[in-house]
N, C-alpha and C. Protein backbone atom coordinates (compact mmCIF):
# COMPACT_ATOMS: atom_id res chain seq x y z
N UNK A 1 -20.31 -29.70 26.12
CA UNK A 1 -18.97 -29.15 26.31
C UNK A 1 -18.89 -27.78 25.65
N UNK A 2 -18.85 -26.90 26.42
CA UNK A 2 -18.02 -25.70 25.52
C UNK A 2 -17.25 -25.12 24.96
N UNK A 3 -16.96 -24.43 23.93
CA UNK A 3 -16.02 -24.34 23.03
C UNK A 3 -15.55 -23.09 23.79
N UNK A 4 -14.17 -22.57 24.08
CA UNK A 4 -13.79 -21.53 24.14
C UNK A 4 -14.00 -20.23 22.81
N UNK A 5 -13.94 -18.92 22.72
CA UNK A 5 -13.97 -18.32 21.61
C UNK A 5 -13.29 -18.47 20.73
N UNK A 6 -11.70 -18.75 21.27
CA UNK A 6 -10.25 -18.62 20.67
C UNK A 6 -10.68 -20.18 19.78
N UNK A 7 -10.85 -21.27 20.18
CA UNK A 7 -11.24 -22.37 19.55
C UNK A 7 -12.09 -22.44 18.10
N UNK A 8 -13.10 -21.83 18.93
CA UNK A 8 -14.47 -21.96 18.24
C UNK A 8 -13.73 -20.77 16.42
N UNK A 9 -13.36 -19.51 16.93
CA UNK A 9 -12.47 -18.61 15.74
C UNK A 9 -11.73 -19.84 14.97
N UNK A 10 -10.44 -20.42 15.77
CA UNK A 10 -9.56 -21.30 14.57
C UNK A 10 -10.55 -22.30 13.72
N UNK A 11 -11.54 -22.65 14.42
CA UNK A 11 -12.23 -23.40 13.70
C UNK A 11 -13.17 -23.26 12.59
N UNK A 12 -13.31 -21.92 13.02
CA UNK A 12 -13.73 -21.58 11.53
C UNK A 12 -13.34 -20.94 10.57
N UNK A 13 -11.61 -20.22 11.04
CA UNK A 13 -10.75 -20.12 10.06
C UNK A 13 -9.97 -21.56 8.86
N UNK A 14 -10.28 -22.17 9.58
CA UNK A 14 -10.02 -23.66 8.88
C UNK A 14 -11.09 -23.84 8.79
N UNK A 15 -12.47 -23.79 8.63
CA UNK A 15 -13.18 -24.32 7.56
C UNK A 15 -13.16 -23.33 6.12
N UNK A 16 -13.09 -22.60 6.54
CA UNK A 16 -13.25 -21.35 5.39
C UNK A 16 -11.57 -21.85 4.65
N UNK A 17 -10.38 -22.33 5.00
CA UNK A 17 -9.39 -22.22 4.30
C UNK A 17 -9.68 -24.05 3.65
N UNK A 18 -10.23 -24.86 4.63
CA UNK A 18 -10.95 -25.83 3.77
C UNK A 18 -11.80 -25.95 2.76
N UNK A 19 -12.24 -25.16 2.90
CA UNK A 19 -13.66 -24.65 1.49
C UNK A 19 -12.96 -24.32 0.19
N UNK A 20 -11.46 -23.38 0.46
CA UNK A 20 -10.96 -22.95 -0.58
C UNK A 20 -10.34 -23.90 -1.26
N UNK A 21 -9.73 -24.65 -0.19
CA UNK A 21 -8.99 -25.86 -0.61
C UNK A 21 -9.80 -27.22 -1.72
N UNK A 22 -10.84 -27.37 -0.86
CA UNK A 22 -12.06 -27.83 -1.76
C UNK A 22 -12.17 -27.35 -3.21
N UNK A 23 -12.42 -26.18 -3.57
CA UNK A 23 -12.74 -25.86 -4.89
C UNK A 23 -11.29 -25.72 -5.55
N UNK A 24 -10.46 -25.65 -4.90
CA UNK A 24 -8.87 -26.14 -5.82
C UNK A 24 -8.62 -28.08 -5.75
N UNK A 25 -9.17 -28.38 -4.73
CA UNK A 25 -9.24 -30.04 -5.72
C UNK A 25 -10.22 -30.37 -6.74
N UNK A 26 -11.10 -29.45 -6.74
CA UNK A 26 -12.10 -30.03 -8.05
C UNK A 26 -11.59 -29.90 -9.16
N UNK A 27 -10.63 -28.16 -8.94
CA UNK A 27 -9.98 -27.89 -10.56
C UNK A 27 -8.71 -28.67 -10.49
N UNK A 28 -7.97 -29.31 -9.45
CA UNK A 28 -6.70 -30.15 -9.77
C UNK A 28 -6.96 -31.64 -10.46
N UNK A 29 -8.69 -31.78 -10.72
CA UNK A 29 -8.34 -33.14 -11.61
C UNK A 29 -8.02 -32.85 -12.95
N UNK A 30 -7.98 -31.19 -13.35
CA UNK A 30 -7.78 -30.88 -14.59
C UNK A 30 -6.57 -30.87 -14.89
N UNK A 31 -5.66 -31.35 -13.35
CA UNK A 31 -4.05 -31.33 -13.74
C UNK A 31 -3.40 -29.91 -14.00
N UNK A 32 -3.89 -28.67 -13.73
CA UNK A 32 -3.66 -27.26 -13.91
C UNK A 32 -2.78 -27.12 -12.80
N UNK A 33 -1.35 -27.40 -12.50
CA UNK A 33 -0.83 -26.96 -11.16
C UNK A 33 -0.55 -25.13 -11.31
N UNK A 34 -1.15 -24.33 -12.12
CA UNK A 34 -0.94 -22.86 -11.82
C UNK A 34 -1.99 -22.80 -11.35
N UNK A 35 -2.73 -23.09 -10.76
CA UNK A 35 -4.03 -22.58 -10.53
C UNK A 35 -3.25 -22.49 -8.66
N UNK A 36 -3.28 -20.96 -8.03
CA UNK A 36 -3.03 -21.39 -6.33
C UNK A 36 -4.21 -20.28 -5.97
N UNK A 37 -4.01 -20.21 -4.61
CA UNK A 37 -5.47 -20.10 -3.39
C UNK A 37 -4.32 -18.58 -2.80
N UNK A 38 -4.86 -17.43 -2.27
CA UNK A 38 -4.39 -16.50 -1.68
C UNK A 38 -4.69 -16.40 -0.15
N UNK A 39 -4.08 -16.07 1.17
CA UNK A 39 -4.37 -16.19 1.74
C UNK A 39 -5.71 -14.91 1.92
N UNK A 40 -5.53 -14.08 1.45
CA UNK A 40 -6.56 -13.00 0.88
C UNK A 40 -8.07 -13.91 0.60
N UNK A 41 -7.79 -15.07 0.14
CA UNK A 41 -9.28 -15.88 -0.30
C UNK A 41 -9.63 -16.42 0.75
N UNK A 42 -9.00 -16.50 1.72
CA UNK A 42 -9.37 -17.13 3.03
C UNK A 42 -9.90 -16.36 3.90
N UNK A 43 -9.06 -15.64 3.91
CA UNK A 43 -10.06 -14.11 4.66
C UNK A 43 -11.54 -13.79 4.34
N UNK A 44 -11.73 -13.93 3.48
CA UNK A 44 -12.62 -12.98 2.60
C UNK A 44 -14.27 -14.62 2.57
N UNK A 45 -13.31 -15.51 2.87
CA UNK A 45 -14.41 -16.62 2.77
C UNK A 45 -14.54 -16.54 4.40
N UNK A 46 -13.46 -16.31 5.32
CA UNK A 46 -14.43 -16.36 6.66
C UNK A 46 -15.16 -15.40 6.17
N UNK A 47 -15.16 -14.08 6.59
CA UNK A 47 -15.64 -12.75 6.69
C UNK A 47 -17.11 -13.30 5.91
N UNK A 48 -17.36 -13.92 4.84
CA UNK A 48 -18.77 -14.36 4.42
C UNK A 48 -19.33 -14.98 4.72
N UNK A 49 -18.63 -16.64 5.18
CA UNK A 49 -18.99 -17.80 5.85
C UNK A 49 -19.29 -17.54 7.49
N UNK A 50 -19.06 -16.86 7.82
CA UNK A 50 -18.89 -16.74 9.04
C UNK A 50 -18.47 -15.21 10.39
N UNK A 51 -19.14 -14.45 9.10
CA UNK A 51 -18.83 -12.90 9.70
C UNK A 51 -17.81 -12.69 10.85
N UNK A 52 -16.82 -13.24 10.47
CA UNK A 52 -15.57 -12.83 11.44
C UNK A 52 -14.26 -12.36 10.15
N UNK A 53 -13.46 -11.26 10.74
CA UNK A 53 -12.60 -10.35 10.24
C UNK A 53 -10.95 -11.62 10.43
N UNK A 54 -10.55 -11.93 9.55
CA UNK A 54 -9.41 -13.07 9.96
C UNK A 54 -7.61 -11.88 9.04
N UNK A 55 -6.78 -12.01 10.27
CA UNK A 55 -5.74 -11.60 9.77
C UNK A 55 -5.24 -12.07 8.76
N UNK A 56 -4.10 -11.57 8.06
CA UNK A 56 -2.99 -12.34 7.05
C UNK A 56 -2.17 -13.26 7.55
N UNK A 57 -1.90 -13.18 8.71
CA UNK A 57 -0.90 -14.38 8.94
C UNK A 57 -2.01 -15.61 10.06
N UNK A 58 -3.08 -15.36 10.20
CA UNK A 58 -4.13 -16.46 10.22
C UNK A 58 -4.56 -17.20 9.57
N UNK A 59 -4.66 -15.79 8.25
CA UNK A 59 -5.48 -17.12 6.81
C UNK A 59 -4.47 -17.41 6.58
N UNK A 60 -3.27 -17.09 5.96
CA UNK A 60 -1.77 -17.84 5.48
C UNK A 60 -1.52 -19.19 6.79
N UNK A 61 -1.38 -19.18 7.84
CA UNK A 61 -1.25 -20.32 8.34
C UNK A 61 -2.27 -21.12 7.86
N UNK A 62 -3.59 -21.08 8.43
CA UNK A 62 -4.99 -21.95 7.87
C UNK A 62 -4.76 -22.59 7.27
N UNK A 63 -4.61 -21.58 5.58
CA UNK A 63 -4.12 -22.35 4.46
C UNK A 63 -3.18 -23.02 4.11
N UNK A 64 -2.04 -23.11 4.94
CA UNK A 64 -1.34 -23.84 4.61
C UNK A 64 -1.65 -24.88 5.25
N UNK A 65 -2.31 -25.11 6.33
CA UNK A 65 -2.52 -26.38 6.88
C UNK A 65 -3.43 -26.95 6.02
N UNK A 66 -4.78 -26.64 5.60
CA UNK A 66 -5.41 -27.14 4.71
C UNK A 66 -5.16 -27.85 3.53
N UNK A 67 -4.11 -26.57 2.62
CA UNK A 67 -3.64 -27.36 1.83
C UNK A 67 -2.32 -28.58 2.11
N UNK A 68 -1.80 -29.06 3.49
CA UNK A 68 -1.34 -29.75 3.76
C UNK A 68 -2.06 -31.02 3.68
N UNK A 69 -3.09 -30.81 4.54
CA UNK A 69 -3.76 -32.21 4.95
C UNK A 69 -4.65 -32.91 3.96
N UNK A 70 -4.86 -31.67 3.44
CA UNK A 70 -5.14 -31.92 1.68
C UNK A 70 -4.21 -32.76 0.48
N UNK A 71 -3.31 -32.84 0.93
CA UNK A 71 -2.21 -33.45 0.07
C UNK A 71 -1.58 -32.54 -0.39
N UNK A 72 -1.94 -31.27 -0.88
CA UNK A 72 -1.36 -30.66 -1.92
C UNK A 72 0.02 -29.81 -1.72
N UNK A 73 0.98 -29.61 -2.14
CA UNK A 73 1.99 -28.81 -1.93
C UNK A 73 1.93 -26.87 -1.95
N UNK A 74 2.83 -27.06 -0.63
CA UNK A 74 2.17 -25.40 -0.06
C UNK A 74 2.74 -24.07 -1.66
N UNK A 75 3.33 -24.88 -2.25
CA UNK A 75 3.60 -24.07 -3.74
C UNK A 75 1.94 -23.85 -4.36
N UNK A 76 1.01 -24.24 -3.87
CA UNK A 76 -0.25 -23.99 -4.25
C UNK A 76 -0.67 -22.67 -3.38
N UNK A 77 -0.27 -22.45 -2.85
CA UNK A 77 -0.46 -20.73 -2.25
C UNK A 77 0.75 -19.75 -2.20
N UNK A 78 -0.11 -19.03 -2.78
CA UNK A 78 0.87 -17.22 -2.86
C UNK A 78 1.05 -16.78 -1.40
N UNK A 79 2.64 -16.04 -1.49
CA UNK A 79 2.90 -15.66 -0.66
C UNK A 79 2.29 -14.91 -0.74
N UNK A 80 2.38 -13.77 -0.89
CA UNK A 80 1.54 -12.31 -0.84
C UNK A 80 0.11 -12.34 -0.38
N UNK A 81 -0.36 -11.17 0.33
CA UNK A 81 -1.45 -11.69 0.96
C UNK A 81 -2.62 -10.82 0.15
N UNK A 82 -1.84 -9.62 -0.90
CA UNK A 82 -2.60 -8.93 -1.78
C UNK A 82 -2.90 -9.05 -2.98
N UNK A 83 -2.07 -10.22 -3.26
CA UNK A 83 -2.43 -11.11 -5.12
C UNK A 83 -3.98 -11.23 -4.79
């Protein structure tokens, strides 16, 4: 089956905002709720993971889904996309 491009992109904008999400549950068993994820970190993990250029309001959605399905409350990400 083939993946369309548009597909195959969200999908790896959500892994990359999964990855981030990942290394903020390892530090949430320390119980640190200041610790949040930028959508800036999502970007910057496709663009490495996966040499694709991802907007601000791509990684900010991503991440918020991630950290949804993640459990965690979207107060774990900064608005700002330049923090």
């Amino acid at each position: 089956m083939f993946k369309t491009a548009k597909r195959r992109r969200h999908e790896q904008v959500m892994e990359a905002a999964r990855y981030m999400v990942t290394g903020l549950d390892n530090y949430a068993m320390r119980d640190d709720s200041s610790i949040q994820i930028t959508p800036k970190s999502v970007a910057i993990a496709a663009l490495f993971r996966h040499d694709i250029e991802v907007t601000a309001t791509e990684a900010r959605q991503a991440l918020g889904a991630a950290l949804t399905e993640s459990g965690f409350s979207l107060d774990r990400m900064t608005t700002t996309y330049d923090r």
